[in-house]
Protein backbone atom coordinates (compact mmCIF):
# COMPACT_ATOMS: atom_id res chain seq x y z
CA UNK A 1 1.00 23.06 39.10
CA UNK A 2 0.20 19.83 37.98
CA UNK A 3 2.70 16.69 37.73
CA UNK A 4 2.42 15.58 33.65
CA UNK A 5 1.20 11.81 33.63
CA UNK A 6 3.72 9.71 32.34
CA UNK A 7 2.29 8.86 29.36
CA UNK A 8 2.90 12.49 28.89
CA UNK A 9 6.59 12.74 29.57
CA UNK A 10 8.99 13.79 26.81
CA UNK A 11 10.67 9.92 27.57
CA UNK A 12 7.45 8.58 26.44
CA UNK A 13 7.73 10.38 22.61
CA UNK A 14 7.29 7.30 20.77
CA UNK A 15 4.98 5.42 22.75
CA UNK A 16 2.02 6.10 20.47
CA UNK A 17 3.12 4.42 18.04
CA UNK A 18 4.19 0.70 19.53
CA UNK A 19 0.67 0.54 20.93
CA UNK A 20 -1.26 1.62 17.41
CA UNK A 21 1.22 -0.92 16.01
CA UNK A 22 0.11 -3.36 18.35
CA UNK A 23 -3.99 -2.53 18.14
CA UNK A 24 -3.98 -2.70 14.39
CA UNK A 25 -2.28 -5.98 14.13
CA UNK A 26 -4.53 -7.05 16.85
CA UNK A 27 -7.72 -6.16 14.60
CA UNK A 28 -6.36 -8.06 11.72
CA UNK A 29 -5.24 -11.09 13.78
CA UNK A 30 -8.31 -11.25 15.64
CA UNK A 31 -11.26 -10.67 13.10
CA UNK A 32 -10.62 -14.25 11.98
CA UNK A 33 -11.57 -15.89 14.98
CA UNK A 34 -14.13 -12.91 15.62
CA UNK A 35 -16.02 -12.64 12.12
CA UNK A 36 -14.79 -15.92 10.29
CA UNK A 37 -13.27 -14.00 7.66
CA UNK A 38 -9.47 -13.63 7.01
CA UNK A 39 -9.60 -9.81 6.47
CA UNK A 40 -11.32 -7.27 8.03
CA UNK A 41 -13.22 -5.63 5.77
CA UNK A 42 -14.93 -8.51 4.47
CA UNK A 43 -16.41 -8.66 7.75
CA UNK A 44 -20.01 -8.24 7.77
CA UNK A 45 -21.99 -5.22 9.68
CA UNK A 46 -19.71 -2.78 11.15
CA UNK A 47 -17.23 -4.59 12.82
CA UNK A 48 -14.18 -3.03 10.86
CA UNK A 49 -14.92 0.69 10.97
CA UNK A 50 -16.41 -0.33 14.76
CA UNK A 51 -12.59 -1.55 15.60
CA UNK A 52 -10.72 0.92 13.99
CA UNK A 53 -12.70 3.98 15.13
CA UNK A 54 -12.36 1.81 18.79
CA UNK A 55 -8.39 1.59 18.18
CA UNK A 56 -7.91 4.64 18.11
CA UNK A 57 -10.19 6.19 20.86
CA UNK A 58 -8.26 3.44 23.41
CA UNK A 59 -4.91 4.50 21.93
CA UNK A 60 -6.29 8.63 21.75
CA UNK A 61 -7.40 7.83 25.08
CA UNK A 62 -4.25 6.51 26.85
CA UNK A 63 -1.79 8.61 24.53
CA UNK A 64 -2.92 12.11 24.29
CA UNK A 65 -0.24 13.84 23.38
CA UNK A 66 0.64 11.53 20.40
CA UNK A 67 -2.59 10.77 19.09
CA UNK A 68 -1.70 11.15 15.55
CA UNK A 69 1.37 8.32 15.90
CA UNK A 70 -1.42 5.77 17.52
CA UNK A 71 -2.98 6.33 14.27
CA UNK A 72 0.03 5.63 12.61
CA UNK A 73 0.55 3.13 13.76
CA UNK A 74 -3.00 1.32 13.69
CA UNK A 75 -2.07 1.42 9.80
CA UNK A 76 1.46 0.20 10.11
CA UNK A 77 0.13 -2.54 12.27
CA UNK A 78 -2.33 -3.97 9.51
CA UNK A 79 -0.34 -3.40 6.87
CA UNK A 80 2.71 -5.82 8.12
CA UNK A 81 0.24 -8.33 9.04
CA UNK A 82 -1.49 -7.66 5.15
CA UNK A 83 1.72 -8.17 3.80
CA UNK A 84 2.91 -10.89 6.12
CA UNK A 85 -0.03 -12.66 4.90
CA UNK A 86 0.85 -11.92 1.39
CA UNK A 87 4.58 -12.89 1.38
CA UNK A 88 3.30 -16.21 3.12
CA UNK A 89 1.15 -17.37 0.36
CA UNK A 90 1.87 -15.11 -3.03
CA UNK A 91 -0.07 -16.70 -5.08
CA UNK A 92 -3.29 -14.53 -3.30
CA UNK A 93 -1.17 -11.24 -3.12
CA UNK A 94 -1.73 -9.59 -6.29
CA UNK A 95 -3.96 -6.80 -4.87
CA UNK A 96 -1.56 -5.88 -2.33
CA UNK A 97 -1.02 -2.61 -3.49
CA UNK A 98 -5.17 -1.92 -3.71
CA UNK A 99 -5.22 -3.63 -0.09
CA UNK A 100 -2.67 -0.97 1.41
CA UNK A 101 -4.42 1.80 -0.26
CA UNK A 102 -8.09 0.44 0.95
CA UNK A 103 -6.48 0.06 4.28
CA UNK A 104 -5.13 3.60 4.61
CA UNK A 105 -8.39 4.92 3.48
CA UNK A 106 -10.32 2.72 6.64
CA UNK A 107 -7.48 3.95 9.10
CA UNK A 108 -8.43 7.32 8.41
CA UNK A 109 -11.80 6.09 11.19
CA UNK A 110 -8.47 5.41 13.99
CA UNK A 111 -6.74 8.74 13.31
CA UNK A 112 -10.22 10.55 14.13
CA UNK A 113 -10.76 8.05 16.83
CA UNK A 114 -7.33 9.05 18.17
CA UNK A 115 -8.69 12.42 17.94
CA UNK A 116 -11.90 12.19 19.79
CA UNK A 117 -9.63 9.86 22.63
CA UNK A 118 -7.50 12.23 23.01
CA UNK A 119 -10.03 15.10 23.47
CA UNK A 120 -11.99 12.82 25.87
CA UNK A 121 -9.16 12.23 27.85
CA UNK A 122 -8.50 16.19 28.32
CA UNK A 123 -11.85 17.05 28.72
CA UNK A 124 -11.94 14.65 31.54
CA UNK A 125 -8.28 15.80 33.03
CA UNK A 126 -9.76 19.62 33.25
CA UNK A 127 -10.22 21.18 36.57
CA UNK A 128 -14.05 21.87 37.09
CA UNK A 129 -15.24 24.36 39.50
């Protein structure tokens, strides 16, 4: 009988979700600096769908068994920097609402990269032989 990994542990419920937090405000902080354009989906080629569907295969990856909340919380991440962004200057907020819905829609790509992380990461954990 196998020893669970930690990150599999019942102490370890909510960890999915403080790293998805973390990787989606990450992509919205970062494609700035990376793309030159304040949000992400303005960013041209695929580097939006290419971070979200990459958010969520590191988070499926190290999370297996909470998958789902890493996708969670890749949404919850962007959307409190989105509205952080909004509160700071209102006068360029009035398409919040069509922002949060446009960014649920793209953070459907992290829930099935959760997915595919998390299958990777059990494929690779099975005994062969």
């Amino acid at each position: 009988m196998r020893a669970p990994l930690p990150a599999e542990g019942w102490t370890y419920v909510s960890t999915g979700l403080p790293i998805g937090l973390a990787l989606g405000a990450g992509i919205w902080l970062l494609s700035a600096s990376i793309t030159g354009r304040q949000e992400p989906w303005d960013s041209p080629g695929m580097y939006y769908p290419s971070a979200l569907l990459g958010a969520g295969l590191i988070g499926g990856f190290l999370i297996p068994g909470h998958w789902a909340e890493v996708g969670v919380g890749i949404f919850t991440g962007q959307a409190v920097v989105l509205l952080g962004r909004t509160m700071a200057d209102p006068g360029n907020g009035g398409l919040w609402p069509l922002g949060l819905l446009v960014l649920a829609l793209y953070s459907l790509l992290a829930l099935l990269g959760g997915g595919v992380g998390a299958a990777l990461r059990r494929l690779l954990r099975r005994p062969t032989g």
